[in-house]
PDB file of N, CA and C in Angstrom:
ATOM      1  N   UNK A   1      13.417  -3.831  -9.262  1.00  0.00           N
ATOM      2  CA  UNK A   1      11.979  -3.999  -9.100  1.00  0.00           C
ATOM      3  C   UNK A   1      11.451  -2.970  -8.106  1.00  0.00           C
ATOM      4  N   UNK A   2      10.509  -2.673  -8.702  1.00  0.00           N
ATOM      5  CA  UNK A   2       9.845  -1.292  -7.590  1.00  0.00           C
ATOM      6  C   UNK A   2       8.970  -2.392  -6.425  1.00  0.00           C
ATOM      7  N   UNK A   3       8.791  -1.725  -5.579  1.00  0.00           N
ATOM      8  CA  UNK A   3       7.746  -2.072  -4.186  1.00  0.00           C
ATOM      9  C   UNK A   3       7.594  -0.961  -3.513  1.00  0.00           C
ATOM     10  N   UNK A   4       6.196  -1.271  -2.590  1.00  0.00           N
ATOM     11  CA  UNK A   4       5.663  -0.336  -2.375  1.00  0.00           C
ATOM     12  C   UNK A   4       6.400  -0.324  -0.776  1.00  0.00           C
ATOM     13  N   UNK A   5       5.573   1.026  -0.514  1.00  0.00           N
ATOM     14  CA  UNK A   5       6.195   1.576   1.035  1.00  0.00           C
ATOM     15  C   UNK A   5       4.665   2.420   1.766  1.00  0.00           C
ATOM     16  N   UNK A   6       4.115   2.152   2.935  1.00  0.00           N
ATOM     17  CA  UNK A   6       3.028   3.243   2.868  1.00  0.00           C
ATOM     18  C   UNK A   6       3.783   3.919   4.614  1.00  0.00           C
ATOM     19  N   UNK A   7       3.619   5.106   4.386  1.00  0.00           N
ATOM     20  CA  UNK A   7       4.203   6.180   5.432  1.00  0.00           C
ATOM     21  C   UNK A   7       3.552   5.756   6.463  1.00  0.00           C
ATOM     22  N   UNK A   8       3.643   5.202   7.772  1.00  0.00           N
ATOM     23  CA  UNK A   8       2.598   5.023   8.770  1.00  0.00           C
ATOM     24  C   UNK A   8       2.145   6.564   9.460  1.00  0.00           C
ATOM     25  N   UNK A   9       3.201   7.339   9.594  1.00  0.00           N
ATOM     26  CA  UNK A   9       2.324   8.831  10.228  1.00  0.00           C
ATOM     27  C   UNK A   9       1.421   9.730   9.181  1.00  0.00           C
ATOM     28  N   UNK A  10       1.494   9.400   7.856  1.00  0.00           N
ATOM     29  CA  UNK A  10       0.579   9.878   7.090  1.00  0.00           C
ATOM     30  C   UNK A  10      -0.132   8.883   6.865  1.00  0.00           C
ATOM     31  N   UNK A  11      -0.349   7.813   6.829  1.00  0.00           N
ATOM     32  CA  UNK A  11      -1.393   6.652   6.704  1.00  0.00           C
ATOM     33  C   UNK A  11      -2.405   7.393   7.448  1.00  0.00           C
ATOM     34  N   UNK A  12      -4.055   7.376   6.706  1.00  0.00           N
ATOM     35  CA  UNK A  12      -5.853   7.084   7.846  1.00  0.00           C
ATOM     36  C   UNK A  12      -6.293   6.239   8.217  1.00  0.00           C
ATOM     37  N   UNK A  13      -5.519   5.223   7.307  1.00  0.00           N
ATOM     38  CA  UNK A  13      -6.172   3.902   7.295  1.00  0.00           C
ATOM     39  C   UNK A  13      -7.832   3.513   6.670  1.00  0.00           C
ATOM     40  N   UNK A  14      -7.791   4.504   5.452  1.00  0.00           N
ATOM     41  CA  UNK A  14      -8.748   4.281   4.440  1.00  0.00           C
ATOM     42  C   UNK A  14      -9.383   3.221   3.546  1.00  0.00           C
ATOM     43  N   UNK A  15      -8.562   2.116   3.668  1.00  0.00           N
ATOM     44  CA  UNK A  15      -8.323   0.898   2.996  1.00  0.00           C
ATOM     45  C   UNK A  15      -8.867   0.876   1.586  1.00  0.00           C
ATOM     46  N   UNK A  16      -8.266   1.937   0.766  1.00  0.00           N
ATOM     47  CA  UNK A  16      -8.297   1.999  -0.447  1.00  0.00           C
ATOM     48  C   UNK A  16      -7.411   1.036  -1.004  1.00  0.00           C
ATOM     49  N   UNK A  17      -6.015   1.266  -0.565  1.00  0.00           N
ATOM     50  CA  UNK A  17      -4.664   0.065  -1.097  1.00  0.00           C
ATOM     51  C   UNK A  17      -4.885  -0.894  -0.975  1.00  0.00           C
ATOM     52  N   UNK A  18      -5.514  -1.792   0.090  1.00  0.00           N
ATOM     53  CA  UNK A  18      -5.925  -3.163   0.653  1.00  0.00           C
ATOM     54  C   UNK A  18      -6.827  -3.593  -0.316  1.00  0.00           C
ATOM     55  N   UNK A  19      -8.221  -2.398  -0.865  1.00  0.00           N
ATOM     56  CA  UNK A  19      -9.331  -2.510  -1.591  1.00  0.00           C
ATOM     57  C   UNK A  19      -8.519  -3.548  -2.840  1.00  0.00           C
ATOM     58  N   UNK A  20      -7.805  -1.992  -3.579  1.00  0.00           N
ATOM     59  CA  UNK A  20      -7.009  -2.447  -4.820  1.00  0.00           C
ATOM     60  C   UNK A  20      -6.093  -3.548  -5.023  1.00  0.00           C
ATOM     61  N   UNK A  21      -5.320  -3.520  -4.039  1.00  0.00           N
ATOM     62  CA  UNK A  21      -3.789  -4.574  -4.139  1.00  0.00           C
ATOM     63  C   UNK A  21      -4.093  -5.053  -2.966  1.00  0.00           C
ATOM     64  N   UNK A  22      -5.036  -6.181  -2.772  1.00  0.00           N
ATOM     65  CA  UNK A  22      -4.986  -7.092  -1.551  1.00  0.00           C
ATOM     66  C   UNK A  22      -3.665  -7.979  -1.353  1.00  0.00           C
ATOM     67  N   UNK A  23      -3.057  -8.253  -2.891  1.00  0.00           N
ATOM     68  CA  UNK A  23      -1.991  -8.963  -2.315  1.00  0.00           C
ATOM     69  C   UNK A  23      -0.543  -8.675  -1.874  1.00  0.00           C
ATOM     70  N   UNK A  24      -0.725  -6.903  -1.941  1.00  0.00           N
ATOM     71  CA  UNK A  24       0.297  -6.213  -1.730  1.00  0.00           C
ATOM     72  C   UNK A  24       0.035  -5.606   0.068  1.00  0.00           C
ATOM     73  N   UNK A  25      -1.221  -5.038  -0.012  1.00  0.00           N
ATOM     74  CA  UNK A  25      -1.412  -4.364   0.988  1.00  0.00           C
ATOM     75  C   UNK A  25      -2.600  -4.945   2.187  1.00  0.00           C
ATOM     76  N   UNK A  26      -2.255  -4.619   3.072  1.00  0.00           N
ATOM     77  CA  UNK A  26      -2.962  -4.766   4.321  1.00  0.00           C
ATOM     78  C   UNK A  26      -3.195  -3.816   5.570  1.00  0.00           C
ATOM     79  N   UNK A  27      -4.482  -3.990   6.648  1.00  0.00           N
ATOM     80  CA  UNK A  27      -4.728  -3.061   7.209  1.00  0.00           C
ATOM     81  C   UNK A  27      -4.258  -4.275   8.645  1.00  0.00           C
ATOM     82  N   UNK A  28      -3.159  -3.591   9.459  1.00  0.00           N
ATOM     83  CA  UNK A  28      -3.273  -3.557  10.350  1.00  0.00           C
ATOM     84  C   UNK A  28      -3.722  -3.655  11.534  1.00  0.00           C
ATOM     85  N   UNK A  29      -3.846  -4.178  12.888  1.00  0.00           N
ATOM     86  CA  UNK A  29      -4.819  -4.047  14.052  1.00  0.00           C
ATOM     87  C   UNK A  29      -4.551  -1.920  14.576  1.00  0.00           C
ATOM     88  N   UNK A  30      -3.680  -1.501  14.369  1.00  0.00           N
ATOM     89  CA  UNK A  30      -3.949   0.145  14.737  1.00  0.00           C
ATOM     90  C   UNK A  30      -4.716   0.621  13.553  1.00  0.00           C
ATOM     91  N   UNK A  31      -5.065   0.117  12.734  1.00  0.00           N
ATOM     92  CA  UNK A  31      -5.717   0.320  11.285  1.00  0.00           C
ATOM     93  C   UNK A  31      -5.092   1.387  10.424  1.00  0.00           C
ATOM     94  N   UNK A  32      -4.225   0.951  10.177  1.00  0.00           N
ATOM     95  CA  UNK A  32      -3.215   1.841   9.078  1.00  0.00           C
ATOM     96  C   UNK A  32      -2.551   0.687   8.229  1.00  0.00           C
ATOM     97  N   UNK A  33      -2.975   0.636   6.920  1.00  0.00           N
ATOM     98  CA  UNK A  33      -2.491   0.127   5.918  1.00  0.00           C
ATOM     99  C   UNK A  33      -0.646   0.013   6.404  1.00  0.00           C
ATOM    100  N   UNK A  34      -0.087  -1.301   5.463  1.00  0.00           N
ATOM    101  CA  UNK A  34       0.787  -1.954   5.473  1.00  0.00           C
ATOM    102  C   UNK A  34       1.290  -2.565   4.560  1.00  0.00           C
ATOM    103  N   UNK A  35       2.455  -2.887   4.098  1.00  0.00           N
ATOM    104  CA  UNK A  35       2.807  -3.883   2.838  1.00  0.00           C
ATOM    105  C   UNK A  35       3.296  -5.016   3.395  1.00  0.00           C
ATOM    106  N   UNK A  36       2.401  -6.138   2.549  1.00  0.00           N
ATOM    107  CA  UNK A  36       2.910  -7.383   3.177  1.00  0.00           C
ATOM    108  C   UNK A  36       4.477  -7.912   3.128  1.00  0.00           C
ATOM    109  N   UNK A  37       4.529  -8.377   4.544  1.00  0.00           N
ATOM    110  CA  UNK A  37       6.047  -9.450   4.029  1.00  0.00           C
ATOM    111  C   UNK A  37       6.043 -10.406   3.513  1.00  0.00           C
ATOM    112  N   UNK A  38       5.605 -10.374   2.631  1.00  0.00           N
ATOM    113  CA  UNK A  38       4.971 -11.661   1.407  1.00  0.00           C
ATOM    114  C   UNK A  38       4.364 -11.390  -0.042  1.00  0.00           C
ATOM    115  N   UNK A  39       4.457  -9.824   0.197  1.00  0.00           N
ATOM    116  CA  UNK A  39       3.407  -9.118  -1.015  1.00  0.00           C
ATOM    117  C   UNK A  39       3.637  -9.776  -2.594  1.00  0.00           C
ATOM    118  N   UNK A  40       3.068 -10.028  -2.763  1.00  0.00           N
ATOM    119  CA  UNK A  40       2.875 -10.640  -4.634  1.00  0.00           C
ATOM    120  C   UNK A  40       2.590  -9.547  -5.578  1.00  0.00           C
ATOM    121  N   UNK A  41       3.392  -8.906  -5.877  1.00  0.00           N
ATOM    122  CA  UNK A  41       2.997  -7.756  -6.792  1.00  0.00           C
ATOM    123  C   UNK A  41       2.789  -8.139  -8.535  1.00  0.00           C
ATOM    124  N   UNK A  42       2.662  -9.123  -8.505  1.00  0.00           N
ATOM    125  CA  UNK A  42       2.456  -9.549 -10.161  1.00  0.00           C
ATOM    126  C   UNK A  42       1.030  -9.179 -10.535  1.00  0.00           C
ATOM    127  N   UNK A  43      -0.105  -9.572  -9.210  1.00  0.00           N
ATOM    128  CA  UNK A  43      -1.385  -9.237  -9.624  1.00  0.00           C
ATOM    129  C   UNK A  43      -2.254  -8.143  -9.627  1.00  0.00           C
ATOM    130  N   UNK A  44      -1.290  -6.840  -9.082  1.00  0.00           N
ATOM    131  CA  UNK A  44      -1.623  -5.451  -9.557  1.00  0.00           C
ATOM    132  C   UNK A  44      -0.901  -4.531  -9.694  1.00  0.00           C
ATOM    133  N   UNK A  45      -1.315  -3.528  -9.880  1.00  0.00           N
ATOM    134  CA  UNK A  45      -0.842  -1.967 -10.353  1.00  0.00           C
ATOM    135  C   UNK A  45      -0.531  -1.443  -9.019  1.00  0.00           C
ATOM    136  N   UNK A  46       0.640  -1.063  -8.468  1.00  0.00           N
ATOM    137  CA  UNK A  46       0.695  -0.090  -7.139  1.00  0.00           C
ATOM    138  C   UNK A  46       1.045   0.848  -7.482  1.00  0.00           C
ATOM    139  N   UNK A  47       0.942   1.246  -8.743  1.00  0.00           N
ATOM    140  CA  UNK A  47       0.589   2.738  -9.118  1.00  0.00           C
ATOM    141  C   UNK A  47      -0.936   3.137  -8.616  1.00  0.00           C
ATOM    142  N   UNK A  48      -1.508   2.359  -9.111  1.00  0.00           N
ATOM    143  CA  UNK A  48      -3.221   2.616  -8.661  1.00  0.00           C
ATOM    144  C   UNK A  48      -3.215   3.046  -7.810  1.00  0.00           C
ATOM    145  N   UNK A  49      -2.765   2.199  -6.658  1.00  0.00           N
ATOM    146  CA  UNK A  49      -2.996   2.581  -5.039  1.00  0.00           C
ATOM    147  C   UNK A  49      -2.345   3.206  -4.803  1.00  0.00           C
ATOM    148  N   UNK A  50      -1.224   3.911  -5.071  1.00  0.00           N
ATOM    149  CA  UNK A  50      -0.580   5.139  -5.047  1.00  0.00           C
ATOM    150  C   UNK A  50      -1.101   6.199  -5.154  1.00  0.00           C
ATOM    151  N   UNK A  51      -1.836   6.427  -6.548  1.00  0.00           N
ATOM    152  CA  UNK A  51      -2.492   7.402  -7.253  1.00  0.00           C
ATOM    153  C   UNK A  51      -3.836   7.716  -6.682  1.00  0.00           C
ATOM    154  N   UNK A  52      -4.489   6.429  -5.625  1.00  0.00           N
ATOM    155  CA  UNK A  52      -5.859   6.284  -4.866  1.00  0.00           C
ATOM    156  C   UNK A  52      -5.999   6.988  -3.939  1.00  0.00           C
ATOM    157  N   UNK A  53      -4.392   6.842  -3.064  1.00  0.00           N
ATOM    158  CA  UNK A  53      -4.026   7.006  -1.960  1.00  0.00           C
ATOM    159  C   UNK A  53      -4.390   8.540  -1.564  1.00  0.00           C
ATOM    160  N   UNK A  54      -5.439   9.283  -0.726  1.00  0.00           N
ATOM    161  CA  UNK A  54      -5.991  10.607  -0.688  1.00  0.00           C
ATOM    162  C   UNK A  54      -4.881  11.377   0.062  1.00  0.00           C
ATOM    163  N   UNK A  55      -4.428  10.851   1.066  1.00  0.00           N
ATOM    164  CA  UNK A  55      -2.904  11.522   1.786  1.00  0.00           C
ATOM    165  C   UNK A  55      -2.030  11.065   0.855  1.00  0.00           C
ATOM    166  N   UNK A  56      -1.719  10.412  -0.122  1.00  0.00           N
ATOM    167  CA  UNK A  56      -0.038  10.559  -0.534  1.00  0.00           C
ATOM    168  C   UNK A  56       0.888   9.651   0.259  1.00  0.00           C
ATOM    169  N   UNK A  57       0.196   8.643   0.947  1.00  0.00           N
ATOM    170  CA  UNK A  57       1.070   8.315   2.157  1.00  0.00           C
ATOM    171  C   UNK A  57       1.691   7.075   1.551  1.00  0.00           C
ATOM    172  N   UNK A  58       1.753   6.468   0.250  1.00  0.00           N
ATOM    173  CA  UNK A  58       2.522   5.098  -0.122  1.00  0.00           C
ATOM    174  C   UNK A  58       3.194   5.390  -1.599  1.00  0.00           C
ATOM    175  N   UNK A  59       4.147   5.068  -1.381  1.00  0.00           N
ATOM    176  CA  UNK A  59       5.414   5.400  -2.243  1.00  0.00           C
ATOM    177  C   UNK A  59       5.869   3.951  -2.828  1.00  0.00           C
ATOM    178  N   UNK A  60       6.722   4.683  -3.532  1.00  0.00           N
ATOM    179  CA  UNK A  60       7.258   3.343  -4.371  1.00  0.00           C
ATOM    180  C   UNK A  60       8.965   3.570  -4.454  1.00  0.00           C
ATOM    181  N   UNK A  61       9.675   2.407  -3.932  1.00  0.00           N
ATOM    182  CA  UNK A  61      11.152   2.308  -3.525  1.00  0.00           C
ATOM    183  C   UNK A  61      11.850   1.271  -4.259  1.00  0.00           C
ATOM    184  N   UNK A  62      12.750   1.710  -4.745  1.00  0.00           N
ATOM    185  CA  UNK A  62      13.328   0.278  -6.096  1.00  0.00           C
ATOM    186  C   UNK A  62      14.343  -0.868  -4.719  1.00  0.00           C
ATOM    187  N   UNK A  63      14.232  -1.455  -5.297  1.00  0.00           N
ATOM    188  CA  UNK A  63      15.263  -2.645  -4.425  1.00  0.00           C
ATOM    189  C   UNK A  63      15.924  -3.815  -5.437  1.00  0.00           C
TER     190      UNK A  63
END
């Protein structure tokens, strides 16, 4: 199963990923997007927010 990963030194903290995959992603108190330790990826595409992502900063890692 793929899951996501977002780079924190390339993170802006744009909250595009959070926008798209709220139940994957989250913004932080330093405000840089995050993947939850709980993330539910059944209810979106983290390709999207990948592909959204303007730095490139969230990847996708099989486990």
């Amino acid at each position: 199963m793929s899951k996501a990963k977002v780079d924190q030194t390339t993170c802006i903290g744009c909250g595009t990923c959070s926008a798209l995959c709220p139940s994957v992603f989250y913004m932080k108190d330093d405000g840089k997007a995050d993947v939850k330790p709980d993330a539910d990826y059944s209810p979106c595409d983290i390709q999207e927010a990948i592909d959204s992502c303007p730095v490139t900063a969230i990847s996708k890692v099989e486990e």
